[in-house]
N, C-alpha and C. Protein backbone atom coordinates (compact mmCIF):
# COMPACT_ATOMS: atom_id res chain seq x y z
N UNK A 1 106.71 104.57 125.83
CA UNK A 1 107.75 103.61 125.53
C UNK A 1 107.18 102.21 125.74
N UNK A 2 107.67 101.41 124.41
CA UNK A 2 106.65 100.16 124.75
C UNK A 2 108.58 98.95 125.26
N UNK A 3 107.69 98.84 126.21
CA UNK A 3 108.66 97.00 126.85
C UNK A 3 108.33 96.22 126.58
N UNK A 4 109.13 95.18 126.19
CA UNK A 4 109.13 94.03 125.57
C UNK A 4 109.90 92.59 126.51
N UNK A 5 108.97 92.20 127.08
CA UNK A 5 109.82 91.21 128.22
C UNK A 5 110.64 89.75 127.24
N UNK A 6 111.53 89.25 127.53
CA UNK A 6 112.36 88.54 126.51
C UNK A 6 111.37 87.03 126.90
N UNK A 7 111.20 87.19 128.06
CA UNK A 7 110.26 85.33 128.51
C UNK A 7 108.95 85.41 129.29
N UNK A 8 107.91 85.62 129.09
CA UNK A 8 106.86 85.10 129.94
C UNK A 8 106.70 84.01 130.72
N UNK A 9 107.22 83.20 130.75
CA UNK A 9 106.77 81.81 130.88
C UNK A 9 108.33 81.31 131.92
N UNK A 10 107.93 80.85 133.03
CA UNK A 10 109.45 80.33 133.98
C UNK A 10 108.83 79.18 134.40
N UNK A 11 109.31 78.18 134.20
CA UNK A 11 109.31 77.27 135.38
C UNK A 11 109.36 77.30 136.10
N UNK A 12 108.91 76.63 137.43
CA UNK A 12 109.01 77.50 138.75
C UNK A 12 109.75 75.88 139.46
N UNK A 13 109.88 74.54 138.86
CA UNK A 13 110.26 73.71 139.37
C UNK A 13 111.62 74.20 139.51
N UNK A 14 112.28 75.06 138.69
CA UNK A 14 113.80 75.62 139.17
C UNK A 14 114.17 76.26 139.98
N UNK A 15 113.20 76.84 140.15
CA UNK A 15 113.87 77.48 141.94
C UNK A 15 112.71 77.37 143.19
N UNK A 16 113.10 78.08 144.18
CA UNK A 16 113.12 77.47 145.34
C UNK A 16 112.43 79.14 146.22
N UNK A 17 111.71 79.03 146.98
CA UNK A 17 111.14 80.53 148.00
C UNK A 17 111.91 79.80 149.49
N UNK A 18 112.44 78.93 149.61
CA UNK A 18 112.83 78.64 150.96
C UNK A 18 113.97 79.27 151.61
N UNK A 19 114.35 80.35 152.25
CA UNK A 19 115.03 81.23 152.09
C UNK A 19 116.20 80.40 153.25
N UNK A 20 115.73 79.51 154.19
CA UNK A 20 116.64 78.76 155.07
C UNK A 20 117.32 77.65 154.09
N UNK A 21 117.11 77.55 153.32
CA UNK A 21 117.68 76.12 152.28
C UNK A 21 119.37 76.67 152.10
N UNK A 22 120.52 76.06 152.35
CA UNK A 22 121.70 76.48 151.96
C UNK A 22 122.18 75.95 150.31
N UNK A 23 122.47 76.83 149.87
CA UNK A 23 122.88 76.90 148.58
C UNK A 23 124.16 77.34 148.70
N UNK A 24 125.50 76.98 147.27
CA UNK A 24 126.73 77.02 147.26
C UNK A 24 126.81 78.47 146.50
N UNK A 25 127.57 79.19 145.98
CA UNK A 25 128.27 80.62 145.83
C UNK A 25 127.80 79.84 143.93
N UNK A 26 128.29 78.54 143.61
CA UNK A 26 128.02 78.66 142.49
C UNK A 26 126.44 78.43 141.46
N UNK A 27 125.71 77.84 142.82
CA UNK A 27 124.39 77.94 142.43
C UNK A 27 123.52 78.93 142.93
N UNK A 28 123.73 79.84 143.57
CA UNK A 28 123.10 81.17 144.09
C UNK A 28 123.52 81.71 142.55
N UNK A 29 124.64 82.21 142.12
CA UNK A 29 124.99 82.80 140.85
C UNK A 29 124.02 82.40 139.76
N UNK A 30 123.97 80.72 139.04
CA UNK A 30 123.16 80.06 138.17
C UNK A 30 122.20 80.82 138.63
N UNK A 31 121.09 80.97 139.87
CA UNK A 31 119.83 81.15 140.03
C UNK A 31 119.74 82.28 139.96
N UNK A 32 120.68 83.28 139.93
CA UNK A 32 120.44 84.84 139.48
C UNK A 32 120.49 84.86 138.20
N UNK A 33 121.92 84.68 137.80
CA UNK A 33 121.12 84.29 135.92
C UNK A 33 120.19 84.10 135.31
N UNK A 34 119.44 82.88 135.94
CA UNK A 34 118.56 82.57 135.36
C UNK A 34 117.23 83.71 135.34
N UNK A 35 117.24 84.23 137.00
CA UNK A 35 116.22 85.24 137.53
C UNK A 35 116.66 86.37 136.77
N UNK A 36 117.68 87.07 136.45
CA UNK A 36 117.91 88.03 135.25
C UNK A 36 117.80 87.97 134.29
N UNK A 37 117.72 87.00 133.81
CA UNK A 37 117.66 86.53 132.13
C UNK A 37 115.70 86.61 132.21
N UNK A 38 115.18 86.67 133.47
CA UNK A 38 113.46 86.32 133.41
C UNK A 38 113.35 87.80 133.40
N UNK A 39 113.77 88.45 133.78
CA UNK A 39 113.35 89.49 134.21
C UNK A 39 113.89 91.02 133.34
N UNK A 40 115.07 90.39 132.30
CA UNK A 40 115.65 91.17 131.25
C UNK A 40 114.70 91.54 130.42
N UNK A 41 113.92 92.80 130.21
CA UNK A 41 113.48 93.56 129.22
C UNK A 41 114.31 94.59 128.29
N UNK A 42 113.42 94.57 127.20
CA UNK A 42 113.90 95.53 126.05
C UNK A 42 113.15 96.39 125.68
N UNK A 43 113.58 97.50 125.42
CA UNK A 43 113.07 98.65 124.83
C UNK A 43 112.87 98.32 123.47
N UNK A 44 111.80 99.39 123.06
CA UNK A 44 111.76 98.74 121.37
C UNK A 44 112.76 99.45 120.40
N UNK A 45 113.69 99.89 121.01
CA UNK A 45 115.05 99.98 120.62
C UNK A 45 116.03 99.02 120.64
N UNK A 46 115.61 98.05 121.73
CA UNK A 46 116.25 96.82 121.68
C UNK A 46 117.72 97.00 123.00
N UNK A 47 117.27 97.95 123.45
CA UNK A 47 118.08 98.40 124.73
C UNK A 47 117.90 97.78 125.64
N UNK A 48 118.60 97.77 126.75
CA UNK A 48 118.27 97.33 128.14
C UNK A 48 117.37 98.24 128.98
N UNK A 49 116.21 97.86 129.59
CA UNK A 49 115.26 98.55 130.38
C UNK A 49 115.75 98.47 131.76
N UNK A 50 116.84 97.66 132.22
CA UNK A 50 116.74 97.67 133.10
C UNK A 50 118.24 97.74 133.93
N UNK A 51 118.34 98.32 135.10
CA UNK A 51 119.78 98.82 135.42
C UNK A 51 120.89 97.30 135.34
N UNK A 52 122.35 97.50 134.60
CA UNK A 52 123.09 96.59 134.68
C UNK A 52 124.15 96.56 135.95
N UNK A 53 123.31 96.01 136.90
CA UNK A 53 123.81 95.74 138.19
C UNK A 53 125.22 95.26 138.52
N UNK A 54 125.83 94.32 137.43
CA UNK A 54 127.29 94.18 137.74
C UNK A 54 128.48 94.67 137.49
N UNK A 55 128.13 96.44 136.97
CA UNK A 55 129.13 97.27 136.53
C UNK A 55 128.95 98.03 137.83
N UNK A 56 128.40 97.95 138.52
CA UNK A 56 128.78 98.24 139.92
C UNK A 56 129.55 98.62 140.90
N UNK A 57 130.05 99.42 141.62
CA UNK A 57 130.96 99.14 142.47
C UNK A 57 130.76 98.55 144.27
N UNK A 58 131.22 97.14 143.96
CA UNK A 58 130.62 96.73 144.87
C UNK A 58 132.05 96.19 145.66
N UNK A 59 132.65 96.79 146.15
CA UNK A 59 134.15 96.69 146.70
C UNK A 59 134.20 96.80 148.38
N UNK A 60 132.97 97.38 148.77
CA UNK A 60 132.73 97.46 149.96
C UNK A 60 131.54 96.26 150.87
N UNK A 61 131.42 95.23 149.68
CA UNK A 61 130.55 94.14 149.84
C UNK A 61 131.48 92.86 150.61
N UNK A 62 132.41 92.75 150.68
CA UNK A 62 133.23 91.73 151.18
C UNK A 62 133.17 90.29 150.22
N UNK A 63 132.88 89.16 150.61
CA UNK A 63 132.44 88.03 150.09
C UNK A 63 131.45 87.66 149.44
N UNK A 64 130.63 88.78 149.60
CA UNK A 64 129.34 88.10 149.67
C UNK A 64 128.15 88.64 147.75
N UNK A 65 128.15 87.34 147.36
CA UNK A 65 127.64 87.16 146.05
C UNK A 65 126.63 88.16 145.73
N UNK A 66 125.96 89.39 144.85
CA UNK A 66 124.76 89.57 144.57
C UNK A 66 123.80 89.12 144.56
N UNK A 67 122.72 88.95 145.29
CA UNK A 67 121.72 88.50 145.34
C UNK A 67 121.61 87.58 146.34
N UNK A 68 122.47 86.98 147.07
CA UNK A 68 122.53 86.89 149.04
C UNK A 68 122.30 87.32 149.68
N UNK A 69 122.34 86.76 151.00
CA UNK A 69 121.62 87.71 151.59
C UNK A 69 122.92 89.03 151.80
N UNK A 70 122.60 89.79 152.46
CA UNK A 70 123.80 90.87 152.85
C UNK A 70 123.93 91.96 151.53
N UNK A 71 123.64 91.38 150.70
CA UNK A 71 123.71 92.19 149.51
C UNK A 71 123.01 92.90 149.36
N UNK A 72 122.09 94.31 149.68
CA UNK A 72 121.22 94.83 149.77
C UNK A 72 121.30 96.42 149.45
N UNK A 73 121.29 96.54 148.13
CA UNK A 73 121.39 97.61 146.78
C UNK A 73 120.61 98.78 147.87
N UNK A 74 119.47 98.56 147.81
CA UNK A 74 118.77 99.53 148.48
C UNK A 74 119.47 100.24 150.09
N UNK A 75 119.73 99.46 150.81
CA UNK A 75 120.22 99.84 152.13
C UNK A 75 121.12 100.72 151.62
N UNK A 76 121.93 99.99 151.01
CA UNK A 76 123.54 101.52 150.37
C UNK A 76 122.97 102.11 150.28
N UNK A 77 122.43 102.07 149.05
CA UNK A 77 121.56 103.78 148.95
C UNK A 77 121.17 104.58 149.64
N UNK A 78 120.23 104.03 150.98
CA UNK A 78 119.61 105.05 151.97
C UNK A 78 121.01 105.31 152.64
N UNK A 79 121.99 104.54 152.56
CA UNK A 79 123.13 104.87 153.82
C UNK A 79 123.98 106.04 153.14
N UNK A 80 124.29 105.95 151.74
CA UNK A 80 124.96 107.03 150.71
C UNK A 80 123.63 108.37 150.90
N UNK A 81 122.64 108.54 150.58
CA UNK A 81 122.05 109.48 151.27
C UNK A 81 121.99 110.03 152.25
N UNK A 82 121.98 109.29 153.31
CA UNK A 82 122.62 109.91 155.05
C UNK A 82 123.25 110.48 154.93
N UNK A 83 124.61 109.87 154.42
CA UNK A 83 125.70 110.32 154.05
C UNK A 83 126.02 111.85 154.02
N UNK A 84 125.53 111.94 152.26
CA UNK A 84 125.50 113.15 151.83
C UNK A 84 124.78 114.20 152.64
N UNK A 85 123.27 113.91 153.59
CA UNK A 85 122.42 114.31 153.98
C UNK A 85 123.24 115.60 155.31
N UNK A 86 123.87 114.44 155.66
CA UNK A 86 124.94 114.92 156.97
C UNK A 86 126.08 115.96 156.64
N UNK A 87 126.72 115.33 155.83
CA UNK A 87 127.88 116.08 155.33
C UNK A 87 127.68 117.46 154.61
N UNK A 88 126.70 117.63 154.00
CA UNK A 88 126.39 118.74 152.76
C UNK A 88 126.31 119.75 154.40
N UNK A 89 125.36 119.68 155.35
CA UNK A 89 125.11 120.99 155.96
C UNK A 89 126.15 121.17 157.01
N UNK A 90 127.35 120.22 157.42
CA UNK A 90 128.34 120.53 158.04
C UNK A 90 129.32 121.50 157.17
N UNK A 91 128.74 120.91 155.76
CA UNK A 91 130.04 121.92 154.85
C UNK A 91 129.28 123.37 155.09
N UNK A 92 128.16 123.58 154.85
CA UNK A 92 127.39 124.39 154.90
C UNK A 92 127.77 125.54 155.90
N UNK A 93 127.71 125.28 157.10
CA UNK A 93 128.35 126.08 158.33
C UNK A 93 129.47 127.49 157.85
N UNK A 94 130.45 126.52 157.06
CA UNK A 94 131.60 127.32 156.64
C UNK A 94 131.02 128.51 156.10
N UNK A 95 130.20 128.11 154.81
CA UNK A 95 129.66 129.12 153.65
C UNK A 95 128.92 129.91 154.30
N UNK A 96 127.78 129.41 155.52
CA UNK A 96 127.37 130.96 155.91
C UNK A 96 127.88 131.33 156.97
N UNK A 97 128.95 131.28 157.36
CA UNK A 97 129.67 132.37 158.55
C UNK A 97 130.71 133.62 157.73
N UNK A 98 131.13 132.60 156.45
CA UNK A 98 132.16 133.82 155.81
C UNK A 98 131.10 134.10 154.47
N UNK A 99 129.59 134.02 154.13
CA UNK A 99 128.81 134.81 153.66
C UNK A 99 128.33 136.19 153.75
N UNK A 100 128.96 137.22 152.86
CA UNK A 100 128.74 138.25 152.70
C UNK A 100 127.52 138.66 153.55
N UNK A 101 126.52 138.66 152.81
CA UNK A 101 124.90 138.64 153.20
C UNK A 101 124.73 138.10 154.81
N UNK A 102 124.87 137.10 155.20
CA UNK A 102 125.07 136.48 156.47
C UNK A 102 125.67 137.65 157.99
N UNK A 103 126.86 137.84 156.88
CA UNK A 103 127.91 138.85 158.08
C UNK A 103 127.28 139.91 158.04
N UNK A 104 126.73 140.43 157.26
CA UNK A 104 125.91 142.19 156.98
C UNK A 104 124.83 141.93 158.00
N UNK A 105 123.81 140.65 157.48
CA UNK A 105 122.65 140.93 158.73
C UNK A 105 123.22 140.31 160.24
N UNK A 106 124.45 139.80 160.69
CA UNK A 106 124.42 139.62 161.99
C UNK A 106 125.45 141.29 162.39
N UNK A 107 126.23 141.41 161.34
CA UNK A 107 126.51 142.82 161.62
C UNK A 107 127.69 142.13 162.14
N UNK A 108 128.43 141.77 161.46
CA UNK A 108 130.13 141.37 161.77
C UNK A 108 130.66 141.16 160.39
N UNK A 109 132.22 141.14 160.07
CA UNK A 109 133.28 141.22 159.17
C UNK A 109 134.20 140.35 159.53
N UNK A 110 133.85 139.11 158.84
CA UNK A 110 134.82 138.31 158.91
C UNK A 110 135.62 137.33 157.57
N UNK A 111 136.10 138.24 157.07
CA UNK A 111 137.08 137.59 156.00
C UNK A 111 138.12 137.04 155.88
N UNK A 112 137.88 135.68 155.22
CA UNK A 112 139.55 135.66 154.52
C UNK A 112 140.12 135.83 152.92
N UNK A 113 141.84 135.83 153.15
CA UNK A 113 141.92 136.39 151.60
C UNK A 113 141.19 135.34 150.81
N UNK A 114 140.96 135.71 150.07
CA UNK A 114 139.86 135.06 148.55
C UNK A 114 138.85 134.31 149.21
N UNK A 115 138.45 134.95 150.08
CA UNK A 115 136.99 134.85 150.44
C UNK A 115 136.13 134.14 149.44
N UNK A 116 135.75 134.85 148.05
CA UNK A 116 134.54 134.49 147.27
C UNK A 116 135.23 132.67 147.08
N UNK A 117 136.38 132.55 146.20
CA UNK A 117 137.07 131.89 145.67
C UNK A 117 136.83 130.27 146.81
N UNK A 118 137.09 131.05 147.95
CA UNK A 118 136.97 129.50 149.18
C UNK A 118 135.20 129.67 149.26
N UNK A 119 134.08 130.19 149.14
CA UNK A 119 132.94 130.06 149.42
C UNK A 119 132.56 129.16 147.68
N UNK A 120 132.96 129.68 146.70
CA UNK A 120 132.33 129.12 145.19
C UNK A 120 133.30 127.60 145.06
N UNK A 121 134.13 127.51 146.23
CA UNK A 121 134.52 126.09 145.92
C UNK A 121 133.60 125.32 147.27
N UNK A 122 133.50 125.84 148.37
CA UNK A 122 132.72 124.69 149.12
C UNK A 122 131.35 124.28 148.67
N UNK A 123 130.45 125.74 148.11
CA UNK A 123 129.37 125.61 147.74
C UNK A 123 129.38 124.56 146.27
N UNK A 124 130.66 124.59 145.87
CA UNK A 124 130.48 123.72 144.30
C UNK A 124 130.32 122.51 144.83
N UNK A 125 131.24 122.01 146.28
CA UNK A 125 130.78 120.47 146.67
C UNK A 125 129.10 119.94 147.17
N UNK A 126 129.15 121.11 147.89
CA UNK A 126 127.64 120.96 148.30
C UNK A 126 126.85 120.64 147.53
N UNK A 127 127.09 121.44 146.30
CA UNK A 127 125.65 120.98 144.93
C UNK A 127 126.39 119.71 144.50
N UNK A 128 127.19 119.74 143.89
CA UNK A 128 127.03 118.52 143.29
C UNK A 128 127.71 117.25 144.01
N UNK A 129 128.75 117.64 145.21
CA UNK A 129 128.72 116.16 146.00
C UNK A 129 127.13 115.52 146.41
N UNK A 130 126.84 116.88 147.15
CA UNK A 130 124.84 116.89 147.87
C UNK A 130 124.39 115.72 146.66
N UNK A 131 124.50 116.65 145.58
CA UNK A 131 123.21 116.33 145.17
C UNK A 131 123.70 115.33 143.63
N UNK A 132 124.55 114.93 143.79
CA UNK A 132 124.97 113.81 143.03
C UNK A 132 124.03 112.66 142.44
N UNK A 133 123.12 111.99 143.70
CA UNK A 133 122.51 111.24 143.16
C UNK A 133 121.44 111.96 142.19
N UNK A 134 120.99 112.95 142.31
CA UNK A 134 119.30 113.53 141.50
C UNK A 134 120.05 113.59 140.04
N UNK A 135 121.85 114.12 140.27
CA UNK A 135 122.27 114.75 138.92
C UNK A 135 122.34 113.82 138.04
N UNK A 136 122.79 111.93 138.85
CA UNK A 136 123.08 111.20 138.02
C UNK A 136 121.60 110.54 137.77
N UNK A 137 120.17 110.63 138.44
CA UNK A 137 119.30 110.08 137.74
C UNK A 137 118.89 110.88 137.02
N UNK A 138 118.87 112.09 136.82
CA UNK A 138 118.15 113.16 135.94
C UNK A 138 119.40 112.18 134.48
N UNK A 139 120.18 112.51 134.53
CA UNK A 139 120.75 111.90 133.13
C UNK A 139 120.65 110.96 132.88
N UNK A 140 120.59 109.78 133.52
CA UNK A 140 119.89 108.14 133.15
C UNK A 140 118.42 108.67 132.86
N UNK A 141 117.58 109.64 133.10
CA UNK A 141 116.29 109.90 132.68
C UNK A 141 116.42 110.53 131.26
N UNK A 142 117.65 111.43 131.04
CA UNK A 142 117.36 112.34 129.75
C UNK A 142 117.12 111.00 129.01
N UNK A 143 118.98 110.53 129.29
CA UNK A 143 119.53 109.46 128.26
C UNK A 143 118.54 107.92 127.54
N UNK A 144 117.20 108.02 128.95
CA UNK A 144 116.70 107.03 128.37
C UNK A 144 115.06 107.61 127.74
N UNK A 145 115.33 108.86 127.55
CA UNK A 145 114.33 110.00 126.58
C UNK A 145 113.00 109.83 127.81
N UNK A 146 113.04 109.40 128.97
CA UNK A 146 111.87 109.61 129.98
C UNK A 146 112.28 110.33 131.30
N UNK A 147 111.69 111.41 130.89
CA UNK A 147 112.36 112.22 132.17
C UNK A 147 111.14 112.15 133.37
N UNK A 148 111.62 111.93 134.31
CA UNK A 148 110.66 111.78 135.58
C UNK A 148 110.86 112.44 136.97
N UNK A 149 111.59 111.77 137.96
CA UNK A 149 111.14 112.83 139.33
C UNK A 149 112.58 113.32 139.65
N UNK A 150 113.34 113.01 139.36
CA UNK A 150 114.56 113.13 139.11
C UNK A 150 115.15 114.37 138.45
N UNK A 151 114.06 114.37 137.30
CA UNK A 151 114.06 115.49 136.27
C UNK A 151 113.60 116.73 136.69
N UNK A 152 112.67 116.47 137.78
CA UNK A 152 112.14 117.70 138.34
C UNK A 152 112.78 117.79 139.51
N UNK A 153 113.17 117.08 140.16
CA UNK A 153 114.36 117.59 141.21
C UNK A 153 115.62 118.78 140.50
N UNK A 154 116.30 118.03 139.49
CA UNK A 154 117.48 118.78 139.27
C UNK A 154 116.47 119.98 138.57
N UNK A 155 115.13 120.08 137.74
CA UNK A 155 114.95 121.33 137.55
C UNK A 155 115.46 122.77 138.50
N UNK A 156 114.70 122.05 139.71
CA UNK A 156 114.51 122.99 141.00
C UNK A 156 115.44 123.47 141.33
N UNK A 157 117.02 122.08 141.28
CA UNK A 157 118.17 122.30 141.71
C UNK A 157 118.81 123.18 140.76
N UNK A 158 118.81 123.39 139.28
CA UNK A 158 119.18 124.03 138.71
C UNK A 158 119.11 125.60 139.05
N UNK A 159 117.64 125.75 138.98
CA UNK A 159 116.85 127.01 139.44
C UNK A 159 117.37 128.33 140.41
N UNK A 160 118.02 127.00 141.34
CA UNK A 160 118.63 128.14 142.41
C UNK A 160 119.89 127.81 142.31
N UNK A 161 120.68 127.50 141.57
CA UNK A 161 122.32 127.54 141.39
C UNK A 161 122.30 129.14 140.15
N UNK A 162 121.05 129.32 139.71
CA UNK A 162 121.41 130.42 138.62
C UNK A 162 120.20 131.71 139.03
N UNK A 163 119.79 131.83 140.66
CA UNK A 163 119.21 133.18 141.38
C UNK A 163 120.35 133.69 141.84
């Protein structure tokens, strides 16, 4: 896939590396513009190469502008991974105590009615609450015809939803 950057060339008398300098809410904004508009590539489809950050949900950000400080895309992320990281094997617990297989080798019977029915719904959160993020980059990978690590995650993940 060939990229096509829209500007080579920035002035650099327009902005500023001084990270103590106070700036207003409406010129932090201008200077992201401008830094997005440098940094906007195209596919030679004429697509966007690059994620559109302000369709976002950023509701849990308070005041504070994109690209301020506090605003920090990445931290969510590792914290939405914890997240899931934590939660998936607490759900987990449930599924193998009232697991068939589980109860046979500890050698106990413990059912409830519709047993399968409450195990194929916790296990449905586990995969895809779990694993939500791989599912949604594997499809930003099909969709942008480059499949990458993402792609081979959900392979794997696929793999064992259908043993």
């Amino acid at each position: 896939m060939k990229i096509l950057k829209k500007n080579n060339s920035m002035n650099h008398s327009e902005h500023h590396h001084n990270e103590n300098e106070s700036k207003s809410s409406e010129e932090a904004k201008a200077d992201l513009n401008k830094l997005q508009d440098h940094f906007a590539e195209k596919t030679e489809h004429g697509q966007e190469a690059v994620m559109d950050h302000s369709k976002m949900d950023h509701s849990n950000h308070g005041a504070i502008p994109m690209g301020m400080a506090g605003h920090d895309h990445h931290k969510m992320m590792i914290q939405d991974f914890k997240k899931r990281f934590w939660i998936s094997p607490i759900i987990s617990i449930p599924i193998l105590v009232f697991s068939p297989m589980i109860q046979n080798f500890f050698g106990y019977q413990w059912l409830l009615p519709g047993n399968p029915y409450i195990l194929f719904a916790l296990s449905s959160i586990v995969y895809f609450w779990g694993g939500w993020p791989f599912l949604k980059g594997f499809a930003a990978e099909i969709k942008a015809r480059n499949p990458g690590m993402m792609t081979l995650i959900v392979q794997g993940y696929f793999s064992r939803l259908f043993l």
